[in-house]
Protein backbone atom coordinates (compact mmCIF):
# COMPACT_ATOMS: atom_id res chain seq x y z
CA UNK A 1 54.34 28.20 14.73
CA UNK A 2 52.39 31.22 13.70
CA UNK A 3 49.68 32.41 15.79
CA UNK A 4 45.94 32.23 13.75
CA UNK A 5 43.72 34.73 13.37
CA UNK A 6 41.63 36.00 15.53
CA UNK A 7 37.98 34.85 14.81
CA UNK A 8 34.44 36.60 15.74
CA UNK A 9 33.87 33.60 18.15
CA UNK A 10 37.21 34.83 20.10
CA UNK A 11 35.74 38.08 21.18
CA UNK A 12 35.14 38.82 24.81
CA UNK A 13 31.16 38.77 25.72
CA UNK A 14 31.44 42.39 27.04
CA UNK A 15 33.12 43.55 23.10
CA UNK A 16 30.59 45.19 21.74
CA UNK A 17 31.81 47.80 19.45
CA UNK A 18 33.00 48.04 16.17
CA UNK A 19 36.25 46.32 15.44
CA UNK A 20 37.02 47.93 11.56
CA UNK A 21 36.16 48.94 8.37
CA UNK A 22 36.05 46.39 5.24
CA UNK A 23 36.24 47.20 1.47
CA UNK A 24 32.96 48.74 1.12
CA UNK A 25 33.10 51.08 4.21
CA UNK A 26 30.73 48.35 6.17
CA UNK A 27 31.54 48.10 10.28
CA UNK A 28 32.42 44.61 11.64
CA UNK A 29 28.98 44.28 14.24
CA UNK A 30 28.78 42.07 17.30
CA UNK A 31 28.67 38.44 16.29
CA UNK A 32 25.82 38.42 18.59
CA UNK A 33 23.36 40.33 16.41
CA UNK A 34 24.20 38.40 13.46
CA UNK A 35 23.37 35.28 14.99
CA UNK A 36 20.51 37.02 16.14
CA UNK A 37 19.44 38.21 12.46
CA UNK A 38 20.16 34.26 11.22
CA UNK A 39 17.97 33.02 13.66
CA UNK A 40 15.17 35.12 12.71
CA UNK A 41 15.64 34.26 9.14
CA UNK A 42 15.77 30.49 10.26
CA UNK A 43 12.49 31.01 11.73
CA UNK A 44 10.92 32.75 8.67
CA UNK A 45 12.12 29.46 6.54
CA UNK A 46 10.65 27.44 9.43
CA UNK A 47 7.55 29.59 8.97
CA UNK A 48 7.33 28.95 5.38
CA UNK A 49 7.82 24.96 5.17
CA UNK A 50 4.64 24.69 7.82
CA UNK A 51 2.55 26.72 5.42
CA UNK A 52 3.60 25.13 2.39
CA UNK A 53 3.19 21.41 4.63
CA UNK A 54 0.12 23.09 5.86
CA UNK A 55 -1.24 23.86 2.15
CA UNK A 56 -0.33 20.77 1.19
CA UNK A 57 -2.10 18.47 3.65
CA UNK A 58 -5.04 20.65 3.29
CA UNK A 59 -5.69 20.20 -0.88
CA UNK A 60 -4.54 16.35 -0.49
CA UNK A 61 -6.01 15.12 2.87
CA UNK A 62 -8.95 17.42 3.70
CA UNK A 63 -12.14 15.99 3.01
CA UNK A 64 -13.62 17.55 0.11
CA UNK A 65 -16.26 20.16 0.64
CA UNK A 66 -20.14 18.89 -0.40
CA UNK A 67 -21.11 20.85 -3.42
CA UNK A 68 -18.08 23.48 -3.43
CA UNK A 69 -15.32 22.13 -5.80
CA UNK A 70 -12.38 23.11 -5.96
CA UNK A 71 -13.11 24.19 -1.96
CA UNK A 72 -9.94 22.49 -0.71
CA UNK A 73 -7.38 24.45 -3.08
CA UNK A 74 -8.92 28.08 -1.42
CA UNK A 75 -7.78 27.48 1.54
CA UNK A 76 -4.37 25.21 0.45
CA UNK A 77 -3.01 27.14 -2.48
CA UNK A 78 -2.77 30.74 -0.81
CA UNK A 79 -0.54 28.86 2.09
CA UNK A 80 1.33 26.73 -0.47
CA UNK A 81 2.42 30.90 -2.08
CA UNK A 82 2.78 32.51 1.04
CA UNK A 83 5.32 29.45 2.21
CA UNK A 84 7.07 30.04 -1.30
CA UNK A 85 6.97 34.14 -0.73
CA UNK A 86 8.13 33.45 2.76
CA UNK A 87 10.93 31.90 1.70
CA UNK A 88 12.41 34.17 -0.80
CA UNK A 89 11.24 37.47 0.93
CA UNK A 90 13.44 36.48 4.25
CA UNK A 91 16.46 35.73 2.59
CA UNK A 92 15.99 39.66 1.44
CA UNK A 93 15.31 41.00 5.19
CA UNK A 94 18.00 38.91 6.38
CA UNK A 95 20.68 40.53 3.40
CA UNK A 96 19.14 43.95 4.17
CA UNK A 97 19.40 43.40 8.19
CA UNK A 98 22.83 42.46 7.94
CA UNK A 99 23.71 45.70 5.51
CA UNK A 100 21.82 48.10 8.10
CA UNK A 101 23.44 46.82 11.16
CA UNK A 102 27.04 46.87 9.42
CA UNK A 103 26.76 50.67 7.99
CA UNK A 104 24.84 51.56 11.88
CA UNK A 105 21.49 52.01 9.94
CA UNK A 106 18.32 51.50 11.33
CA UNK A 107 16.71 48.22 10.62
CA UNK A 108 14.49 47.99 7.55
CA UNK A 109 10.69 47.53 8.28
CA UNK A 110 9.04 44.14 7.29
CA UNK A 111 6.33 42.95 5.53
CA UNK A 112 6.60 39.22 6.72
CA UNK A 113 4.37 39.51 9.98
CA UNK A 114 1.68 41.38 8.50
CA UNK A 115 1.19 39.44 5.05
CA UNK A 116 1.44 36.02 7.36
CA UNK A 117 -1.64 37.88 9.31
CA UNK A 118 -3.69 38.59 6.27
CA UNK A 119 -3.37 35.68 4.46
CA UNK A 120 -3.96 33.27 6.99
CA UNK A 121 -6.45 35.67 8.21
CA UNK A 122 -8.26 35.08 4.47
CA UNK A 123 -7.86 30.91 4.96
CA UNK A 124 -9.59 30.80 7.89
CA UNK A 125 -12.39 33.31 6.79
CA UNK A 126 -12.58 30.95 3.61
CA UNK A 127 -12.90 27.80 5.66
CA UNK A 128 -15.62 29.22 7.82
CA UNK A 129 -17.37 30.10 4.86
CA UNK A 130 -16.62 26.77 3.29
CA UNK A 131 -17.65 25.10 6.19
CA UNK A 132 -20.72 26.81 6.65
CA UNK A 133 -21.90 26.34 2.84
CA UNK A 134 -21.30 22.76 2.68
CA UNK A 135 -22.75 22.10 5.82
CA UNK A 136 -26.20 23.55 4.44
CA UNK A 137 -26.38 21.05 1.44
């Protein structure tokens, strides 16, 4: 009976160094940090279904807004493309995150956390503003 082998899961807690080269000249990192990186990009996706939910429920449920049409879809619709943006722009940090930690690069910067903070930012400055108009008429 031949012995399998070894898996990432089988290394010691305390291994964290580099355990080869592959093909492309890309360290093997500690399982740890990969998890870590999937995780994050689990969360971004996570992220992104409550905005497009969120978008959603606001153009379909909301009340509409007294003399502003069309009032529901400027706050829904920029949620509904940040959710989709979301999406496909952490699958990309999560690829390049994986690439920098295997070649012992620094991690790329992201844009997620501060287009998240503008453009719900915008939403709720719209729905004040919404709010605020249609309350006068």
């Amino acid at each position: 009976m031949s012995e399998s082998p070894r898996q990432p899961s089988d290394r010691s807690e305390t291994d964290e160094s580099v355990t080869g080269e592959d093909d492309a000249g890309e360290a093997d990192i500690d399982v740890r940090f990969s998890y870590a990186n999937e995780r994050t990009f689990l969360a971004w996706n996570r992220t992104a279904l409550g905005m497009i939910t969120a978008g959603l429920a606001i153009t379909q449920l909301l009340p509409p807004f007294e003399g502003v049409p069309g009032g529901r879809r400027l706050i829904g619709l920029p949620l509904i493309l940040l959710g989709v943006v979301l999406a496909l722009f952490s699958l990309r940090q999560w690829k390049g995150n994986e690439r920098a930690m295997r070649r012992r690069e620094p991690l790329p910067r992201s844009m997620l956390p501060r287009l998240v903070a503008y453009v719900v930012g915008f939403c709720a400055v719209v729905a004040a503003v919404l709010a605020l108009v249609a309350g006068k008429s």
